[in-house]
N, C-alpha and C. Protein backbone atom coordinates (compact mmCIF):
# COMPACT_ATOMS: atom_id res chain seq x y z
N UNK A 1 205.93 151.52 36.19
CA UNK A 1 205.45 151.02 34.95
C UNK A 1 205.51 152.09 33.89
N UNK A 2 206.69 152.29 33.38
CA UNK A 2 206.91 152.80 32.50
C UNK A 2 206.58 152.89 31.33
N UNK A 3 206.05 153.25 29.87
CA UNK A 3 205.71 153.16 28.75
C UNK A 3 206.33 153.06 27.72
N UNK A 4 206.70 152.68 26.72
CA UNK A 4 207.47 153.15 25.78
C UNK A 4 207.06 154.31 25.28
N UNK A 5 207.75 155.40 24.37
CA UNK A 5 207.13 156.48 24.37
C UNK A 5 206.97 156.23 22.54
N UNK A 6 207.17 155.81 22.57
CA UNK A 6 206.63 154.88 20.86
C UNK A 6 205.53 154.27 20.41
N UNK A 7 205.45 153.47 21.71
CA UNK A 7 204.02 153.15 21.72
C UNK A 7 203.09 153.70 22.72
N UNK A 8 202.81 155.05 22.94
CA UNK A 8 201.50 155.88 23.35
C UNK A 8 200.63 156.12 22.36
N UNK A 9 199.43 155.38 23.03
CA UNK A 9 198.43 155.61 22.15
C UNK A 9 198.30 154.79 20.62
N UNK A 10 199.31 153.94 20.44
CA UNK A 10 199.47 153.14 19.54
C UNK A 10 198.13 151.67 20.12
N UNK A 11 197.63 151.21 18.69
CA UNK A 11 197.00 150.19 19.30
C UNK A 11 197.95 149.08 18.55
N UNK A 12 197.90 147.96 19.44
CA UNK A 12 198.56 146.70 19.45
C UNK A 12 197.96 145.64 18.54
N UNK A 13 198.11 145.50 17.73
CA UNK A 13 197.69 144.30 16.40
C UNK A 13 198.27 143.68 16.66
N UNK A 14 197.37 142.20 16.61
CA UNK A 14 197.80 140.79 16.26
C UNK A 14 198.20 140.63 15.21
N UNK A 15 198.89 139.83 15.06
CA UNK A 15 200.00 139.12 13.62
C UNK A 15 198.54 138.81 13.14
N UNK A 16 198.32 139.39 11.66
CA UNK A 16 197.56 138.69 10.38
C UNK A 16 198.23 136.91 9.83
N UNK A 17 199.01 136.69 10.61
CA UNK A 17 200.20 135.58 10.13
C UNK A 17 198.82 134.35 9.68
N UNK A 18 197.83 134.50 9.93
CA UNK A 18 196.82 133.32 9.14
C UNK A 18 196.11 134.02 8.14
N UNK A 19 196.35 134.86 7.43
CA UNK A 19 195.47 135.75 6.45
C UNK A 19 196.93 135.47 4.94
N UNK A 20 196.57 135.40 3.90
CA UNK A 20 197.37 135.09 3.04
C UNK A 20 197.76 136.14 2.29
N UNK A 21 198.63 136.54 1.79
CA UNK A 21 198.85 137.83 0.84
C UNK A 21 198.11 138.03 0.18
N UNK A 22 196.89 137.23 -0.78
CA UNK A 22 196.10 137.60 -1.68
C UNK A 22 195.07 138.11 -0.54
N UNK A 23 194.73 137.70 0.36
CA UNK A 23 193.72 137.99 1.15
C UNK A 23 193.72 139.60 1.68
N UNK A 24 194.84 139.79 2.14
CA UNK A 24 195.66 141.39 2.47
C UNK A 24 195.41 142.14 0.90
N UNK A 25 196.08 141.52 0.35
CA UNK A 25 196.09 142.93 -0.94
C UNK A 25 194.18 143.18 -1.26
N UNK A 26 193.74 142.16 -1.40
CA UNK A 26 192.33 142.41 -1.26
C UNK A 26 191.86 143.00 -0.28
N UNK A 27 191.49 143.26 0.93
CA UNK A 27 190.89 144.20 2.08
C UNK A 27 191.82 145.32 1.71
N UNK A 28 193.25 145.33 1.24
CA UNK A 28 193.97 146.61 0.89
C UNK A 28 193.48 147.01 -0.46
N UNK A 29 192.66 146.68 -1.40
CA UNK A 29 192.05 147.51 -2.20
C UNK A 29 190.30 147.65 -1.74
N UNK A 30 189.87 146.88 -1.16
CA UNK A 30 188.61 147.09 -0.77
C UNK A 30 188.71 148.39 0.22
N UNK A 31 189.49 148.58 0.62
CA UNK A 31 189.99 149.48 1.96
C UNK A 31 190.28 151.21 0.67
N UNK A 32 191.17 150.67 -0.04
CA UNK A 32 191.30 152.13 -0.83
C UNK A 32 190.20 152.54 -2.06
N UNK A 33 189.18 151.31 -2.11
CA UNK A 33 188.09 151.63 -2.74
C UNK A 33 186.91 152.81 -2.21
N UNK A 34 186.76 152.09 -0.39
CA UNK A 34 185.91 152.52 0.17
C UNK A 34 186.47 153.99 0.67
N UNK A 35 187.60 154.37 0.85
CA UNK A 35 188.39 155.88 0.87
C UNK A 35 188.16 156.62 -0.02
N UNK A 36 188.30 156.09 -1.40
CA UNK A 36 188.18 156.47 -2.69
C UNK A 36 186.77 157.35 -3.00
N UNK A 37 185.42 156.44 -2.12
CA UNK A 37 184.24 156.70 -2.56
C UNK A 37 183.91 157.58 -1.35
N UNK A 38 184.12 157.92 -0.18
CA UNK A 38 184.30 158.50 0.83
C UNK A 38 185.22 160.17 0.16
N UNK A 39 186.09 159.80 -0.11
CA UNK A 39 186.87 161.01 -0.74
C UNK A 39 186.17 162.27 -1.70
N UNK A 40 185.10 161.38 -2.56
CA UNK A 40 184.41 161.70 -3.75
C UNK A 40 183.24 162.40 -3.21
N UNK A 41 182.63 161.62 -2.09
CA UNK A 41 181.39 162.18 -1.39
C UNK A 41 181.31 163.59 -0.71
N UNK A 42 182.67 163.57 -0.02
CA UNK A 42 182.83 164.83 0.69
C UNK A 42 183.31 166.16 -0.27
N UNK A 43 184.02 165.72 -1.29
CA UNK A 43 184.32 166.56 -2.26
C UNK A 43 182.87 167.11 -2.86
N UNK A 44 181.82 166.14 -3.18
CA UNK A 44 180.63 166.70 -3.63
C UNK A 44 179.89 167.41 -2.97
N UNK A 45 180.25 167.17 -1.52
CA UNK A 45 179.28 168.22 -0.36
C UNK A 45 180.11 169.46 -0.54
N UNK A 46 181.34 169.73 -0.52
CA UNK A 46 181.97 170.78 -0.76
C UNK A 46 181.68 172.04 -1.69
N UNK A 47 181.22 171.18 -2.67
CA UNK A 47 181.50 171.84 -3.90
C UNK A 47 180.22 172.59 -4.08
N UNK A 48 180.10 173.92 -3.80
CA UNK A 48 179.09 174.92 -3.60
C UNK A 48 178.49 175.05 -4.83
N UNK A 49 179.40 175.34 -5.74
CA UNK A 49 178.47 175.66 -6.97
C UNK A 49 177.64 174.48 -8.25
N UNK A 50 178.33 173.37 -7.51
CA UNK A 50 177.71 172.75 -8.38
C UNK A 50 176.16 171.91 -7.68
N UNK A 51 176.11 172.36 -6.12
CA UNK A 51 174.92 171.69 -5.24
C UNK A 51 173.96 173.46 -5.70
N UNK A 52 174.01 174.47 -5.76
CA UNK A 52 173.23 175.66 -6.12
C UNK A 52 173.18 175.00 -7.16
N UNK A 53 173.58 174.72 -8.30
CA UNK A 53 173.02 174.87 -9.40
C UNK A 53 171.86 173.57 -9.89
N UNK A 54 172.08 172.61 -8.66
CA UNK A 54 171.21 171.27 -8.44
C UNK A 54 169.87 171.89 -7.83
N UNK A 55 170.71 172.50 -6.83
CA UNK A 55 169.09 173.42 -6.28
C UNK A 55 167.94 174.42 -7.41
N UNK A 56 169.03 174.92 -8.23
CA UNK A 56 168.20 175.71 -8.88
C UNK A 56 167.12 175.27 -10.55
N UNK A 57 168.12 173.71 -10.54
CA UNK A 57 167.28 173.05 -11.62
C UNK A 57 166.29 172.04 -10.89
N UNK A 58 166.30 172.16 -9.22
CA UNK A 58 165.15 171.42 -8.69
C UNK A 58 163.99 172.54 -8.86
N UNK A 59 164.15 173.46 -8.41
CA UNK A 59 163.38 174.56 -8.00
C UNK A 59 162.94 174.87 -9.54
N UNK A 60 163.34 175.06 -10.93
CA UNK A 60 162.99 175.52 -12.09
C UNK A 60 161.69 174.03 -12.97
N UNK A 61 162.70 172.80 -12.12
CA UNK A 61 161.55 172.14 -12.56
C UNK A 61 160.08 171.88 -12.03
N UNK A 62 160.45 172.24 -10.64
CA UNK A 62 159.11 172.22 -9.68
C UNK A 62 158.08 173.51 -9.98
N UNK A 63 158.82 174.28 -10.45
CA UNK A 63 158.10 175.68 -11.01
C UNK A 63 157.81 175.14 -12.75
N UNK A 64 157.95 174.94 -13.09
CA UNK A 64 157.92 174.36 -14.46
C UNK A 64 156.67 173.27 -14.33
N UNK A 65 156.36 172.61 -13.67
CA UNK A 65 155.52 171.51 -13.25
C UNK A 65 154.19 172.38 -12.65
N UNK A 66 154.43 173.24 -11.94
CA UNK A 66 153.29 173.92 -11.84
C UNK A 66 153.10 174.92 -12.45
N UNK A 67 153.15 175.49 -13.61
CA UNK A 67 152.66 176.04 -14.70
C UNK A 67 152.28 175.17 -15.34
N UNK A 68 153.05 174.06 -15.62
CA UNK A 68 152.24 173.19 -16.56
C UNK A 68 150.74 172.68 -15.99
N UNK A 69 150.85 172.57 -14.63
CA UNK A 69 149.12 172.03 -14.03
C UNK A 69 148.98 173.57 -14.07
N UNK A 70 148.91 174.50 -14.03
CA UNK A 70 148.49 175.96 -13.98
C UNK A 70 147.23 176.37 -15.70
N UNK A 71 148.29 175.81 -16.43
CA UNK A 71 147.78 175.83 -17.78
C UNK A 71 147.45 174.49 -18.00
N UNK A 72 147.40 173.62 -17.79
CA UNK A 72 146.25 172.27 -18.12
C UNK A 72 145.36 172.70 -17.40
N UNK A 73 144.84 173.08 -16.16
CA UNK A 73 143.51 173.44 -15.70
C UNK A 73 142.93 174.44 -16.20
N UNK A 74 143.51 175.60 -16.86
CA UNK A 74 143.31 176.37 -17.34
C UNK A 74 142.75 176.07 -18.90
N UNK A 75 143.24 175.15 -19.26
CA UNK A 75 142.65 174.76 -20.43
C UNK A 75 141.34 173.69 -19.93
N UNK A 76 141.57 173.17 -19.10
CA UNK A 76 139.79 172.26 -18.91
C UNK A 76 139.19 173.14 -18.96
N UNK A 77 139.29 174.31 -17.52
CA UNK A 77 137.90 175.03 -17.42
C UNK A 77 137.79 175.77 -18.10
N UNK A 78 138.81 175.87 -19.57
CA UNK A 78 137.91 176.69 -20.48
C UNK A 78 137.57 176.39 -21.57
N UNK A 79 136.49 176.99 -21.97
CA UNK A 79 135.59 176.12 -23.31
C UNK A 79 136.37 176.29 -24.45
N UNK A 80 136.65 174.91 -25.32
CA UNK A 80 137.57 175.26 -26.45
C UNK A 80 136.90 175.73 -27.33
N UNK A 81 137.11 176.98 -28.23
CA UNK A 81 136.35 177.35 -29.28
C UNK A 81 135.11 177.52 -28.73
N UNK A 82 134.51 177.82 -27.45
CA UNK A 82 132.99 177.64 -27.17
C UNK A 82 132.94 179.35 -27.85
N UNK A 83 131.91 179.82 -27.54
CA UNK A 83 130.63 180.70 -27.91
C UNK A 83 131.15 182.12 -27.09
N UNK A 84 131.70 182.24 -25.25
CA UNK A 84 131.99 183.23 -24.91
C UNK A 84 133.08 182.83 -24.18
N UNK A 85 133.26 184.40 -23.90
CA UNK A 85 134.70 184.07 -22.78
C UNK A 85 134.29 185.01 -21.75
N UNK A 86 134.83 184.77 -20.70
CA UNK A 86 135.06 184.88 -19.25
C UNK A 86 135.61 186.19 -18.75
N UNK A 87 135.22 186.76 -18.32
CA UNK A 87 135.96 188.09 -17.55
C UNK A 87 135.79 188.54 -16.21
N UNK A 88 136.37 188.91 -15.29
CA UNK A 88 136.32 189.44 -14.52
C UNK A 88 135.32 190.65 -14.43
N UNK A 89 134.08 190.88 -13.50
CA UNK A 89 133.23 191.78 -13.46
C UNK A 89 133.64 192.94 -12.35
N UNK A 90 132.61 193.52 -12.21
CA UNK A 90 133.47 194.67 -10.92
C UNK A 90 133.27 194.33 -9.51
N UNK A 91 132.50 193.16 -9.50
CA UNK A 91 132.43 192.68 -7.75
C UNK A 91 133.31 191.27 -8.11
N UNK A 92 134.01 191.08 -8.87
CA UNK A 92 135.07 190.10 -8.58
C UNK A 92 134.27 188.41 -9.03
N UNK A 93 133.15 188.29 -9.77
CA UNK A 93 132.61 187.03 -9.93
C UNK A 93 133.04 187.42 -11.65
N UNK A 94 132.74 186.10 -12.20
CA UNK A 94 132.83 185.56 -13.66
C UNK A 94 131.76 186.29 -14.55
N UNK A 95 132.12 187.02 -15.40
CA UNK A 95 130.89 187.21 -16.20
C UNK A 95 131.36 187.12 -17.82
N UNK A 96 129.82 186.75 -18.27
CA UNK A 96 130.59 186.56 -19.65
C UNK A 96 130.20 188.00 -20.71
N UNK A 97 131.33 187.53 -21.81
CA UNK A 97 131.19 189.04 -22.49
C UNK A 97 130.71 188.13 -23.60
N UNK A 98 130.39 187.04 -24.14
CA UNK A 98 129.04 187.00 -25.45
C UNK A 98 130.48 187.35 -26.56
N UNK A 99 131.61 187.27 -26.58
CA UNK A 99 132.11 187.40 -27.89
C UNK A 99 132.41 185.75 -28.26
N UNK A 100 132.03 185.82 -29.93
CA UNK A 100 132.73 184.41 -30.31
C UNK A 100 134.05 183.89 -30.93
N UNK A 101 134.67 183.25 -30.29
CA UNK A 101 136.52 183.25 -31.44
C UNK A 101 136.00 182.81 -32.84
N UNK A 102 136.70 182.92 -33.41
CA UNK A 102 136.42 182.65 -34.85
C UNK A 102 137.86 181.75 -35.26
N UNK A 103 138.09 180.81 -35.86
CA UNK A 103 139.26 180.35 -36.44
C UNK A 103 139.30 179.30 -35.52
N UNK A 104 139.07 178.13 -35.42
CA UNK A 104 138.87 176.42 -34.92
C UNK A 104 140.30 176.59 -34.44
N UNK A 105 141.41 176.99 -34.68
CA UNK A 105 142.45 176.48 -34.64
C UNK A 105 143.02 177.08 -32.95
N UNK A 106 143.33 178.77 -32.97
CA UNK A 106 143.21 179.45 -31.98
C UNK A 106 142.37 179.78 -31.06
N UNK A 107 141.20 179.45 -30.96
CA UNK A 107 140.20 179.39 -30.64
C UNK A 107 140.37 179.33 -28.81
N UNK A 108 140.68 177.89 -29.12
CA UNK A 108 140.81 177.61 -27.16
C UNK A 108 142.06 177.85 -27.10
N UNK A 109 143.41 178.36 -27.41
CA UNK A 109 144.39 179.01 -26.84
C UNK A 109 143.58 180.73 -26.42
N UNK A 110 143.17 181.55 -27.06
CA UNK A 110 142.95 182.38 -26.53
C UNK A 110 142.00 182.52 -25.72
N UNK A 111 141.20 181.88 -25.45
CA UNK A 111 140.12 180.83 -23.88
C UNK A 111 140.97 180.76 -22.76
N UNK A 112 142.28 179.98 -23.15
CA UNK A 112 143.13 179.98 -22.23
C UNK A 112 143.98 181.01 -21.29
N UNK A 113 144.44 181.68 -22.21
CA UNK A 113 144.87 183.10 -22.10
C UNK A 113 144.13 183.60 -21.11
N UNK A 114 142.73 184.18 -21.70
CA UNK A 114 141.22 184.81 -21.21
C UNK A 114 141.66 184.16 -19.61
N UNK A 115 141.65 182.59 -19.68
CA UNK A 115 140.72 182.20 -18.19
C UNK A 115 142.22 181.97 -17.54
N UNK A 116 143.55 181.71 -17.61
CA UNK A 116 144.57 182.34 -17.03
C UNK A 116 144.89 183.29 -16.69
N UNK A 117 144.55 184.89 -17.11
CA UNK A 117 144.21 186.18 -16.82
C UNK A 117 143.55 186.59 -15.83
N UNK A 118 142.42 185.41 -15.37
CA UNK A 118 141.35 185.45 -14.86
C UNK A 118 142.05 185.26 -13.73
N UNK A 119 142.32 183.81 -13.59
CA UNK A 119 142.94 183.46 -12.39
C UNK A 119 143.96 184.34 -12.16
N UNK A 120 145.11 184.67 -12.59
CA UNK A 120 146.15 186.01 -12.39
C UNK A 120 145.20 187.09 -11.14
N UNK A 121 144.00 187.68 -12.05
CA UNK A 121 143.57 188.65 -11.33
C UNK A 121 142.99 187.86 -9.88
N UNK A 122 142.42 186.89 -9.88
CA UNK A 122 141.51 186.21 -8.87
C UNK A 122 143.12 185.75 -7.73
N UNK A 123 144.08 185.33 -7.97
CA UNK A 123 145.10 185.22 -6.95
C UNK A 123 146.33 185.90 -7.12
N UNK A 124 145.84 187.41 -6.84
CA UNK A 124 147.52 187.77 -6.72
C UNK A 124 148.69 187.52 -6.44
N UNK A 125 148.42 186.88 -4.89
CA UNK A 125 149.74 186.39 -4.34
C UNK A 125 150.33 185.59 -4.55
N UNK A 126 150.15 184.07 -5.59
CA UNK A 126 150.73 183.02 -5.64
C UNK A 126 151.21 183.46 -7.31
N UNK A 127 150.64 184.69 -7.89
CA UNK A 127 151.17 184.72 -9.12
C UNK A 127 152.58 185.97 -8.90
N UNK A 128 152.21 186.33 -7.93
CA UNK A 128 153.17 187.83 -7.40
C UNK A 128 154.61 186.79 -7.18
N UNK A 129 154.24 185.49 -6.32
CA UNK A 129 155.20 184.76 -5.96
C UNK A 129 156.10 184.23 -7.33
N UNK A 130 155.10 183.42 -8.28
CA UNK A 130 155.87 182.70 -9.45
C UNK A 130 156.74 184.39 -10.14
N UNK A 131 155.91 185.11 -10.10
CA UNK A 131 156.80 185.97 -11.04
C UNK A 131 157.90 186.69 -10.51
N UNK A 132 158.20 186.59 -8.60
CA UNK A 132 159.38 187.37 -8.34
C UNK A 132 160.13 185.75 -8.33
N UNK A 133 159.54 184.60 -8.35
CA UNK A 133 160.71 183.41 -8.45
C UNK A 133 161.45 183.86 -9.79
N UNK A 134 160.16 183.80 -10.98
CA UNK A 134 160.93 184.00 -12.17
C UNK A 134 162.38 184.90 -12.62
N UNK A 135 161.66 186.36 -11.96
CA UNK A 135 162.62 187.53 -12.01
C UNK A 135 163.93 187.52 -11.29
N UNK A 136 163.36 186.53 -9.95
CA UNK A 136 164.76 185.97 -9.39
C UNK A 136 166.14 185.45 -10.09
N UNK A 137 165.04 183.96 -10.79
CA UNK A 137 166.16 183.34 -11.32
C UNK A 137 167.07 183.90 -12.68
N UNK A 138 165.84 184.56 -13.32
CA UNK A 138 166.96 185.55 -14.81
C UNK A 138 167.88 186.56 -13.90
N UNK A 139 167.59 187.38 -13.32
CA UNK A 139 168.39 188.07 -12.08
C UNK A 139 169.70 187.41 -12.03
N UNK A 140 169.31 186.09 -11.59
CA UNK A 140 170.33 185.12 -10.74
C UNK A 140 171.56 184.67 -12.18
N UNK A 141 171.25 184.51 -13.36
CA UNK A 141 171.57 184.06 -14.50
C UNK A 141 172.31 185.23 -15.17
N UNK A 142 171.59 186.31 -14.87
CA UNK A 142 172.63 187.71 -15.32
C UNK A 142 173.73 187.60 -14.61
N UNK A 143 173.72 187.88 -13.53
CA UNK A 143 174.13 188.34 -12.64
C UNK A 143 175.81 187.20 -12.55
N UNK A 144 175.57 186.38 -12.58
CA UNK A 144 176.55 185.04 -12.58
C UNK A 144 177.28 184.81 -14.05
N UNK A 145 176.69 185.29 -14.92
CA UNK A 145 177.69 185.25 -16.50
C UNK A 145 178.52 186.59 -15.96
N UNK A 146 179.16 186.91 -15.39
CA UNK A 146 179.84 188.26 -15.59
C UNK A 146 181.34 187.92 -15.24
């Protein structure tokens, strides 16, 4: 039982002979559609620099999002325009220094400042973190225009 050596490994199709030419050219573009979008996909996994630079505007907005809750809490817990501000004492609790802002306008931005400072000193490590992300990414931005 000999083989043809033409047909090894060839698979054997039935005659389409009940399928109509419009029917064929259709599965033959549905067929080079779905290649088409297959083609496009793998090209996008490929493509290194443009998935880093997806990564790095995920990562800038997720850092961006938490500064922004960083400084909205920072602005609740601190009194707008109130009477004193907040400092760090020498055993590490809140004490106030009795000065008053003057000018309605700046008032609770520099509250903010004050009680963001605060927190800075009160968690080193998660601010040590945002600021070597930061230094990272300008790093990363020099470093790549060249």
């Amino acid at each position: 039982m000999a083989q043809d050596p033409r047909e090894v490994g060839a698979e054997r199709l039935e005659p389409d002979s009940d399928k109509s030419a419009e029917q064929l050219r259709a599965e033959i573009e549905e067929t080079r559609e779905e290649l088409g979008d297959t083609v496009e996909a793998l090209a996008a996994k490929t493509d290194v620099k443009s998935r880093a630079r997806e990564k790095a505007d995920e990562l800038k907005r997720t850092a961006t999002a938490k500064k922004d809750e960083l400084v909205s809490k920072a602005k609740q817990s601190s009194p707008v325009g109130g009477g004193q501000e907040t400092q760090v004492g020498a055993g590490g609790g809140a004490v106030a220094s009795g000065t008053a802002t003057s000018g309605g306008d700046g008032g609770g931005v520099g509250a903010a400042v004050e009680q963001l400072k605060t927190k800075a000193q009160e968690n080193p490590v998660p601010t040590a973190a945002v600021a070597a992300f930061i230094g990272g990414v300008a790093f990363g931005r020099l470093t790549s225009r060249r």
